[in-house]
Protein backbone atom coordinates (compact mmCIF):
# COMPACT_ATOMS: atom_id res chain seq x y z
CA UNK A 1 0.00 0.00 0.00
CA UNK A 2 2.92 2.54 0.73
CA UNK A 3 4.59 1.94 -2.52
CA UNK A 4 1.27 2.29 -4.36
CA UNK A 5 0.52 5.55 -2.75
CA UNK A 6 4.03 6.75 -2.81
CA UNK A 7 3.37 6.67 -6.89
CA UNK A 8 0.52 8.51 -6.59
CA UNK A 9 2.45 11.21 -4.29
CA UNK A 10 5.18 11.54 -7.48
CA UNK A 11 2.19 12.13 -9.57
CA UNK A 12 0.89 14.89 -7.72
CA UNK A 13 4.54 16.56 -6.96
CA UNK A 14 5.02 16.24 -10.36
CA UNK A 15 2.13 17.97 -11.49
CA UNK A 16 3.00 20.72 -8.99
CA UNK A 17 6.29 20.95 -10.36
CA UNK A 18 4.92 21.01 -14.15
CA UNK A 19 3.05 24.19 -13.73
CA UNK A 20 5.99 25.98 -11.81
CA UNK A 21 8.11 25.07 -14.59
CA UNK A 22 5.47 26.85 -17.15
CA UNK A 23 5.58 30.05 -14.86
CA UNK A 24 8.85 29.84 -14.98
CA UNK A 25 9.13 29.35 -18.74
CA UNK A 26 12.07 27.26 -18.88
CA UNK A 27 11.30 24.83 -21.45
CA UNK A 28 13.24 21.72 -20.74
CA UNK A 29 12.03 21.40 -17.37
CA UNK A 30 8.50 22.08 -19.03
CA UNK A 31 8.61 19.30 -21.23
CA UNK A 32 11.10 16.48 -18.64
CA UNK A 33 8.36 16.87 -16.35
CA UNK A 34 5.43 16.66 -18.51
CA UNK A 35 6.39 13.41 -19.95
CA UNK A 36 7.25 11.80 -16.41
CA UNK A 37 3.08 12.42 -15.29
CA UNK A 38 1.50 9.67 -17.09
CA UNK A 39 4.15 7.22 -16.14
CA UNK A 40 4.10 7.84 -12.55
CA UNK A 41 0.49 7.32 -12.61
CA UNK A 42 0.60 4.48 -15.27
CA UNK A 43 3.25 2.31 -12.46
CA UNK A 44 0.67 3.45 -9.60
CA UNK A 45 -1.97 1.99 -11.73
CA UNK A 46 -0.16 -1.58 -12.52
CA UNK A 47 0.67 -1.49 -8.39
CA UNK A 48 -2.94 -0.96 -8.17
CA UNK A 49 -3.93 -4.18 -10.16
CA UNK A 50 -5.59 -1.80 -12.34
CA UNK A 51 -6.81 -2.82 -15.96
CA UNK A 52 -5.00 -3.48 -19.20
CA UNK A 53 -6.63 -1.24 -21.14
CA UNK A 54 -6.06 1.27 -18.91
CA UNK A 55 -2.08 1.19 -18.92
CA UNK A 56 -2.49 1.31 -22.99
CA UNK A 57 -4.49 4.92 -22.61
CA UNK A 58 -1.98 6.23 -20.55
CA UNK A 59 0.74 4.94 -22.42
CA UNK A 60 -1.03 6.63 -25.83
CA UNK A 61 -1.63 9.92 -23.33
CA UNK A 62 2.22 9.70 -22.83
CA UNK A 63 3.02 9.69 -26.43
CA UNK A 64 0.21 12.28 -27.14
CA UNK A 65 1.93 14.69 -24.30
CA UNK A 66 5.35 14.39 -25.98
CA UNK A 67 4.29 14.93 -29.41
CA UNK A 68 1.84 18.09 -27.76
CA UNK A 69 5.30 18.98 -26.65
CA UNK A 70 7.15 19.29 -29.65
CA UNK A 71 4.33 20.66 -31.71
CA UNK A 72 3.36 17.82 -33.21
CA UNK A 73 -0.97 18.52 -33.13
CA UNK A 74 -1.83 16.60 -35.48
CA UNK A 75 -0.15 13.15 -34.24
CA UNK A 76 -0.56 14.49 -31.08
CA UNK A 77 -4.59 14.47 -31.53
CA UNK A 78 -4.27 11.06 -32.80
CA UNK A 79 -2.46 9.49 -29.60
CA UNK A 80 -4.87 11.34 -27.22
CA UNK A 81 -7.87 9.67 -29.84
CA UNK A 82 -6.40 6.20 -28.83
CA UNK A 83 -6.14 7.05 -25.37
CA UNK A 84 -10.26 7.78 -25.15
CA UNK A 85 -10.66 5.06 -27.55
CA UNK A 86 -9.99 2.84 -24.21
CA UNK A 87 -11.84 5.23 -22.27
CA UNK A 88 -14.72 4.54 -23.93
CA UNK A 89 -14.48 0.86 -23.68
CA UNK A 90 -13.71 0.73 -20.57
CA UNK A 91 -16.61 2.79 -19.27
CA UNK A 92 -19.13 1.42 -21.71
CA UNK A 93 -18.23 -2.28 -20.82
CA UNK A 94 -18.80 -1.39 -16.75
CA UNK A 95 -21.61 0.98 -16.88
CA UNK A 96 -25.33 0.00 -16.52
CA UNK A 97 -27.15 3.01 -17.04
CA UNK A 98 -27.25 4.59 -20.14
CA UNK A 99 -28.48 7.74 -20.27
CA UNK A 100 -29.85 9.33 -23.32
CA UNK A 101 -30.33 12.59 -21.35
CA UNK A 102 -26.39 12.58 -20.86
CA UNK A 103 -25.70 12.10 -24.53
CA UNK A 104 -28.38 14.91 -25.69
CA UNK A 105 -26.22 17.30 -23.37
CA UNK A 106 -22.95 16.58 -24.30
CA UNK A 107 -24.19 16.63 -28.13
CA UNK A 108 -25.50 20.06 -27.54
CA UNK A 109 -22.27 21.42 -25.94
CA UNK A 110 -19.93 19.59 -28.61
CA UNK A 111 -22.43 20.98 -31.77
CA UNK A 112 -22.09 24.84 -29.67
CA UNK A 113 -17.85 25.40 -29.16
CA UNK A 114 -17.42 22.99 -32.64
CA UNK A 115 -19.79 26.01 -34.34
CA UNK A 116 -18.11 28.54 -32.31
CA UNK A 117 -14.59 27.34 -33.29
CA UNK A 118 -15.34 26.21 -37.10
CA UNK A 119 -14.36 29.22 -38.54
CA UNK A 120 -11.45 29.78 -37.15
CA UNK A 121 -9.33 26.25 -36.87
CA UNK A 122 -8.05 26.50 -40.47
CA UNK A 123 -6.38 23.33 -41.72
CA UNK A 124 -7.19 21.51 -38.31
CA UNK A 125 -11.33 21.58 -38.65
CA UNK A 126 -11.48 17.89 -39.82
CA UNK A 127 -9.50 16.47 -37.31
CA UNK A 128 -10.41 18.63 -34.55
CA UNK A 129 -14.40 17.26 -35.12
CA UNK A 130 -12.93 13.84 -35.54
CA UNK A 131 -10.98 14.37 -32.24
CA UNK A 132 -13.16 16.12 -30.53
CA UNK A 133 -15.96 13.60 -30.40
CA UNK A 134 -14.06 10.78 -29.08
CA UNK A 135 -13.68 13.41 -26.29
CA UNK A 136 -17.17 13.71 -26.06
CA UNK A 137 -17.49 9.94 -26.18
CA UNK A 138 -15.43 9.57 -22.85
CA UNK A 139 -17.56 12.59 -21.35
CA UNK A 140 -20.30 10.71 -21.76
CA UNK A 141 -19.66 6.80 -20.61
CA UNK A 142 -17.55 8.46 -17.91
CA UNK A 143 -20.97 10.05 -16.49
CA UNK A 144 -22.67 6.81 -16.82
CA UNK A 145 -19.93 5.11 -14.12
CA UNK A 146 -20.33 7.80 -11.46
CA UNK A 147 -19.03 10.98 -10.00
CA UNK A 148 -15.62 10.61 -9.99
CA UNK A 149 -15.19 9.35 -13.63
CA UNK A 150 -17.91 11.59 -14.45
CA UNK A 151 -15.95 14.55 -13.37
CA UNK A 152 -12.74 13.56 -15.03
CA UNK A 153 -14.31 13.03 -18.12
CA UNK A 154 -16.04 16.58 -18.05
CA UNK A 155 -12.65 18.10 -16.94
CA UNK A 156 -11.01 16.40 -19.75
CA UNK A 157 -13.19 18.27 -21.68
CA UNK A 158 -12.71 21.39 -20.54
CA UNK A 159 -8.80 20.88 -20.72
CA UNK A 160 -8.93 20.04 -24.62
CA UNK A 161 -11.92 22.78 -24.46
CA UNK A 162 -8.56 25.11 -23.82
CA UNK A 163 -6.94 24.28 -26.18
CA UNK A 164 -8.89 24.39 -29.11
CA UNK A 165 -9.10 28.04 -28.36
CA UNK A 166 -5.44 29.06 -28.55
CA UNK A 167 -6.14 26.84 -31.73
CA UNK A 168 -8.68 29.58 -32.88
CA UNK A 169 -6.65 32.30 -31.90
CA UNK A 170 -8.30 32.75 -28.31
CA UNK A 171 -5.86 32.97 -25.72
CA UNK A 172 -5.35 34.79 -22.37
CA UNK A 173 -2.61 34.57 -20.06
CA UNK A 174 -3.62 31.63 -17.57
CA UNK A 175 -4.55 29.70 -20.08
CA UNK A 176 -1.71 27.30 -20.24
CA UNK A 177 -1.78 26.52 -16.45
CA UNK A 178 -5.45 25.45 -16.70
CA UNK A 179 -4.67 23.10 -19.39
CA UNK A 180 -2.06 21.26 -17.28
CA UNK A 181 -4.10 22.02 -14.00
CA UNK A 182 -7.56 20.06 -15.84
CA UNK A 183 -5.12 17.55 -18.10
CA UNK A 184 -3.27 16.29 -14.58
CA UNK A 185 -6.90 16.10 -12.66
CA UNK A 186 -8.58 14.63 -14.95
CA UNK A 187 -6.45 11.76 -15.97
CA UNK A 188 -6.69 10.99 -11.92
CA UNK A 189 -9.91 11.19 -11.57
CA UNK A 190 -10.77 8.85 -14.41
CA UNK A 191 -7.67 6.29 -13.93
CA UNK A 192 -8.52 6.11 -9.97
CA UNK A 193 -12.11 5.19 -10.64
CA UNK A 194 -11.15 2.40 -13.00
CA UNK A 195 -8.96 0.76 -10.19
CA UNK A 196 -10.48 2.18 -6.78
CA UNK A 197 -12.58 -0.66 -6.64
CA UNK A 198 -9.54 -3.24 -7.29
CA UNK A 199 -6.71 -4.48 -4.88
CA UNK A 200 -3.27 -3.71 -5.02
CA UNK A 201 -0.53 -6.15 -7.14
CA UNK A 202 0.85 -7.34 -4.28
CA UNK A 203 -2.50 -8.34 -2.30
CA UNK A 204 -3.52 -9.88 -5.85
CA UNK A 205 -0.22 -12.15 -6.25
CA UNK A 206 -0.47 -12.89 -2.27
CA UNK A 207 -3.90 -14.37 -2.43
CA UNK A 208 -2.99 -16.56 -5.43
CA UNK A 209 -0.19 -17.94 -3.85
């Protein structure tokens, strides 16, 4: 239990760390500690017996936050697309309510900022739609499992919300903390519902010895 928590503290100090390092604008810092987050949490994750196909979205969130990093949107989008792919199975294969109320608002919202942002996403519109409903897709089987995945779904949300705006050419000066500040919380929230319920490794290999 300490070592699996002790993960889980690296996570958070290295989250902390991440936005001092984007006050502080120096870049490698910036981009060392944004590609140690999802590791940290992936290891607490595999301590915490957690599932499969949860290691593989963090793993594609990992690749997604590097390429991010380097300016690489495009095959950035599509690592981050993989990454809710196993969202979305993962939620939709545990949940058992379905509500059509939850998909009516999340179309709404996702038809309002994709109208809003249209015009001014240039070369990007295609993939941003593409991208952008997979998002949605995790927003919504996330709300079917509960609060806490429900929440990290919506802040997911929010966080790519973000940056599609710089992508439009809205931006204001807090913006890139909020990013990070969402991004970090919300890949918590929705990894430690997925494996809250679950034991650790070690109580896992000590019961089947």
């Amino acid at each position: 239990m300490k070592r699996d928590s002790g993960w889980l503290g690296a996570y958070g100090v290295i989250a902390v760390v991440h936005l001092v390092t984007i006050a502080i604008g120096e870049p490698w810092s910036e981009a060392i500690t944004k590609v140690l987050l999802m590791p940290a949490l992936a290891i607490w994750v595999w301590l915490r017996g957690g599932p499969v196909t949860l290691l593989i979205a963090l793993a594609a969130s990992l690749v997604g936050d590097f390429l991010l990093q380097i300016d690489h949107l495009v095959p950035g989008m599509a690592a981050f697309g993989v990454a809710h792919v196993c969202y979305v199975l993962l939620f939709s294969q545990r949940t058992t309510q379905r509500s059509l109320v939850v998909v009516a608002g999340y179309g709404v919202l996702w038809v309002g900022v994709l109208a809003l942002l249209w015009p001014d996403l240039g070369d990007v519109r295609i993939q941003v739609a593409a991208y952008s409903l997979l998002l949605i897709a995790t927003a919504v089987t996330s709300a079917w499992n509960g609060w806490r995945s429900g929440v990290g779904g919506a802040v997911f949300l929010l966080s790519d919300a973000l940056i599609g705006l710089e992508l439009a050419g809205y931006d204001f000066g807090a913006r890139p903390y909020l990013v990070m500040a969402t991004y970090c919380a919300a890949q918590y929230l929705l990894a430690s519902s997925l494996v809250a319920v679950g034991q650790p490794a070690e109580q896992d290999l000590e019961r089947a010895a």
